[in-house]
Protein backbone atom coordinates (compact mmCIF):
# COMPACT_ATOMS: atom_id res chain seq x y z
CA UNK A 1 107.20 88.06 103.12
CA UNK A 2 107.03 86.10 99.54
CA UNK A 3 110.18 86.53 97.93
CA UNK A 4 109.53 87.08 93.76
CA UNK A 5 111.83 84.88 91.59
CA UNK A 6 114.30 87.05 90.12
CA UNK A 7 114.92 87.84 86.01
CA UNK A 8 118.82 87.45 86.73
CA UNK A 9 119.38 86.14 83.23
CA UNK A 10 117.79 89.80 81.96
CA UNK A 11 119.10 91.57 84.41
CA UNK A 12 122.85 92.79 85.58
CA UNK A 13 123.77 94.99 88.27
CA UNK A 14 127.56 94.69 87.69
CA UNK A 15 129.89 94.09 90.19
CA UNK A 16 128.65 96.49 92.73
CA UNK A 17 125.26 95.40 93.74
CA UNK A 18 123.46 92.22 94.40
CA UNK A 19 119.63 91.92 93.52
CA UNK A 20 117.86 90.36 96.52
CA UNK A 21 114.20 90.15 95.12
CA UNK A 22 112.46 92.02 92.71
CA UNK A 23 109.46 94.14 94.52
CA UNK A 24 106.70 94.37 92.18
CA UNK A 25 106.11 94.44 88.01
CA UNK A 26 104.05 96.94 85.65
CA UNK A 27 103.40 98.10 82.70
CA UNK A 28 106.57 100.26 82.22
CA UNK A 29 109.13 98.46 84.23
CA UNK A 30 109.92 96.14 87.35
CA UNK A 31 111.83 97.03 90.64
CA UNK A 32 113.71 95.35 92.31
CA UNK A 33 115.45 95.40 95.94
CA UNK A 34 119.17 95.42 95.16
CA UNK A 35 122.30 95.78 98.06
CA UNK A 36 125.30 97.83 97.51
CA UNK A 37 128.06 94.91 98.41
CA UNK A 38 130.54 97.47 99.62
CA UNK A 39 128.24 99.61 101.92
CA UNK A 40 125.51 97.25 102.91
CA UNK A 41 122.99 99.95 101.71
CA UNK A 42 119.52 98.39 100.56
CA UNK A 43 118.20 100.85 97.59
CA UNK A 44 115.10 100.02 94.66
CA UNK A 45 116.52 99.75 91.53
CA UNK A 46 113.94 100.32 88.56
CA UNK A 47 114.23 98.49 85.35
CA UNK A 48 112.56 100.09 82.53
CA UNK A 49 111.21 98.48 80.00
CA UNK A 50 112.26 99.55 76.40
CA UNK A 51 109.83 98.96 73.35
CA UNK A 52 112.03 97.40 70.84
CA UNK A 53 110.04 99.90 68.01
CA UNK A 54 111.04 102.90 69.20
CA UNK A 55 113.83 104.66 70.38
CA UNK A 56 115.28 106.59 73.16
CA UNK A 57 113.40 106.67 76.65
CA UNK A 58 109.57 105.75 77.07
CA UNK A 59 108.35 109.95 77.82
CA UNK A 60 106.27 107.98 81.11
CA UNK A 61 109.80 107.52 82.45
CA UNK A 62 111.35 110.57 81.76
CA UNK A 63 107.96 112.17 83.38
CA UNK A 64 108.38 109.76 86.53
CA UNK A 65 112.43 110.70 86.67
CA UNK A 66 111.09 114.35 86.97
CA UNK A 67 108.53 114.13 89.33
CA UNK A 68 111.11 112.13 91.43
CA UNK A 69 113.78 114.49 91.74
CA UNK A 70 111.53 117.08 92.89
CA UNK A 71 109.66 115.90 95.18
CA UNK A 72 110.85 115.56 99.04
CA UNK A 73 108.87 112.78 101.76
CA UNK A 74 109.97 110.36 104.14
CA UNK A 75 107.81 107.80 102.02
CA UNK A 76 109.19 108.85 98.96
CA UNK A 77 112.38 107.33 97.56
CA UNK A 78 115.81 109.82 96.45
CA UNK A 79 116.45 109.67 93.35
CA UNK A 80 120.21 108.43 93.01
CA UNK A 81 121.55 107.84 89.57
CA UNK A 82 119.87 107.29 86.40
């Protein structure tokens, strides 16, 4: 597997998880693999990409968030936090 450099100077997880690669980069966003350092859990963490000219949250996030929640596969990630 080719391990991505990571953005760490543009992105911080805090204190309770470690970024371990980031996974792939688009349009809206990048994720990246990231480890919870207290329970060992791997999740995908999404960074979105906000357009300095507008405000609030890009509506092709918001409509991704949705879709997300809702929908329930053993290929399709859980929705977490936000």
């Amino acid at each position: 597997m080719i391990k991505k450099p990571l953005e760490e100077k543009k992105f911080n997880l805090g204190d309770e998880y470690e970024a371990i690669q980031r996974l792939g980069k688009g349009t809206y966003g990048s994720v990246f693999k990231v480890k919870n350092r207290k329970t060992k859990e791997i999740i995908a963490v999404k960074k979105i990409k906000m357009d300095v000219e507008t405000e609030g949250v890009p509506s092709t996030a918001l409509r991704e968030i949705s879709i997300l929640k809702k929908m329930v596969h053993p290929n399709v990630t859980e929705v977490k936090g936000l």
